[in-house]
Protein backbone atom coordinates (compact mmCIF):
# COMPACT_ATOMS: atom_id res chain seq x y z
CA UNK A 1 -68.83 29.12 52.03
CA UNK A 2 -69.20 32.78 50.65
CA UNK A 3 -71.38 35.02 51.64
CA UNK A 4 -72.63 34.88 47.99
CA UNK A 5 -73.07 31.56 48.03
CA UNK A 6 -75.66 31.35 51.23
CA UNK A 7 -77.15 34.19 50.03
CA UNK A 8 -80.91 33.02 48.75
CA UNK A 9 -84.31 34.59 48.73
CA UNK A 10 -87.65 33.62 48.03
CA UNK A 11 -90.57 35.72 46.33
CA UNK A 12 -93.85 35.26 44.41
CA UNK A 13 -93.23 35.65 40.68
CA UNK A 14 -95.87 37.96 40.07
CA UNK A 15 -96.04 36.22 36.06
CA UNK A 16 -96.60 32.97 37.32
CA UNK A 17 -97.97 33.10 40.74
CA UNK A 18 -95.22 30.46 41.73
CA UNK A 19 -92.79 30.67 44.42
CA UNK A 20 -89.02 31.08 42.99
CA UNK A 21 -85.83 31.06 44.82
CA UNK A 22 -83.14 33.99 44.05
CA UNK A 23 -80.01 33.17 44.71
CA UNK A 24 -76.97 35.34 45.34
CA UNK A 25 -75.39 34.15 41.94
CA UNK A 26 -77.64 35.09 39.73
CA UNK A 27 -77.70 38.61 41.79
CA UNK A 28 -74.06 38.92 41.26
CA UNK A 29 -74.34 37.76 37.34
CA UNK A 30 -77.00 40.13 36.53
CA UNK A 31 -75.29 43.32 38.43
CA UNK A 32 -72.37 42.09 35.77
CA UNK A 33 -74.77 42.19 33.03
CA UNK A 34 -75.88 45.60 34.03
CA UNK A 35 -72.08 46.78 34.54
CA UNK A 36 -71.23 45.45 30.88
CA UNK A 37 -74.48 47.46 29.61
CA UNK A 38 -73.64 50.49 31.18
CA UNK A 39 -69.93 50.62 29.95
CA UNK A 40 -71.31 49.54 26.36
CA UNK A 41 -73.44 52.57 26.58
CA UNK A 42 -71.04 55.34 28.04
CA UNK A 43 -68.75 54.12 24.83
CA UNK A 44 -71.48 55.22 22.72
CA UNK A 45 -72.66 58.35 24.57
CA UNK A 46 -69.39 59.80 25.39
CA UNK A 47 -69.75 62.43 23.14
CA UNK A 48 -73.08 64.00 21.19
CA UNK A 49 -71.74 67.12 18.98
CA UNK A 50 -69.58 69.56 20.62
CA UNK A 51 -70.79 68.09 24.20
CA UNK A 52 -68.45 65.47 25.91
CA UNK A 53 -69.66 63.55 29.14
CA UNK A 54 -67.89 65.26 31.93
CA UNK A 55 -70.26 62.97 34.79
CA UNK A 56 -71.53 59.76 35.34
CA UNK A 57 -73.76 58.36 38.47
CA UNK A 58 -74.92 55.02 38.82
CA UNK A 59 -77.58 54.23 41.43
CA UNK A 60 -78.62 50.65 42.27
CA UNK A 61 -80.96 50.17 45.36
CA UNK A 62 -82.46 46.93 46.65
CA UNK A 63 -85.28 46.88 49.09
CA UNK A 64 -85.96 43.51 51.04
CA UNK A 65 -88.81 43.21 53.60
CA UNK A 66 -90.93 40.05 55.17
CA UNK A 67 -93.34 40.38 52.12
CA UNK A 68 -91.28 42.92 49.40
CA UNK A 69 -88.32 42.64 47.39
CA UNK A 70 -88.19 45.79 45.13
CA UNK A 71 -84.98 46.76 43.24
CA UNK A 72 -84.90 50.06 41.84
CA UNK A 73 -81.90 52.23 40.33
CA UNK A 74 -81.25 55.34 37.80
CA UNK A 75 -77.99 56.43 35.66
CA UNK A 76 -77.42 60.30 35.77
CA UNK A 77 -75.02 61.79 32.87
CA UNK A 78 -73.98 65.58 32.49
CA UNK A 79 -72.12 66.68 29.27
CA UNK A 80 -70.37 69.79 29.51
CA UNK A 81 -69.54 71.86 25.92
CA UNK A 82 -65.86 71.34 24.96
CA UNK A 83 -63.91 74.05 24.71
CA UNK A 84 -61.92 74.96 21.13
């Protein structure tokens, strides 16, 4: 058995008021998710004018406590003038 695969938490769903259970699939398929957005987007912002992205930093935290789970994150990108 993985590690992934024994991995399951439960929370209050704030929307609902219900218990749910998170498992570590659908963890691992929505870090995917976020991977394929973020490539999808450094496609598209790879250049703007006579700037090209010259830096990229991804951040993904999770925070897990007796009555918390918070996940929070940010994407940092530097463009640097291109020289002719």
């Amino acid at each position: 058995m993985s590690s992934e695969s024994s991995l399951s938490i439960a929370y209050r769903d704030h929307l609902t008021n219900e218990m749910a259970l998170l498992k570590g699939r659908d963890f691992s398929d929505q870090l995917d998710k976020l991977k394929s957005a973020i490539e999808y987007m450094l496609k598209k912002m790879e250049k703007l004018g006579d700037y090209e992205l010259s830096e990229f930093t991804a951040k993904v935290g999770v925070e897990m406590g007796m009555w918390v789970f918070k996940a929070d994150g940010s994407i940092e990108m530097k463009w640097t003038k291109t020289r002719k």
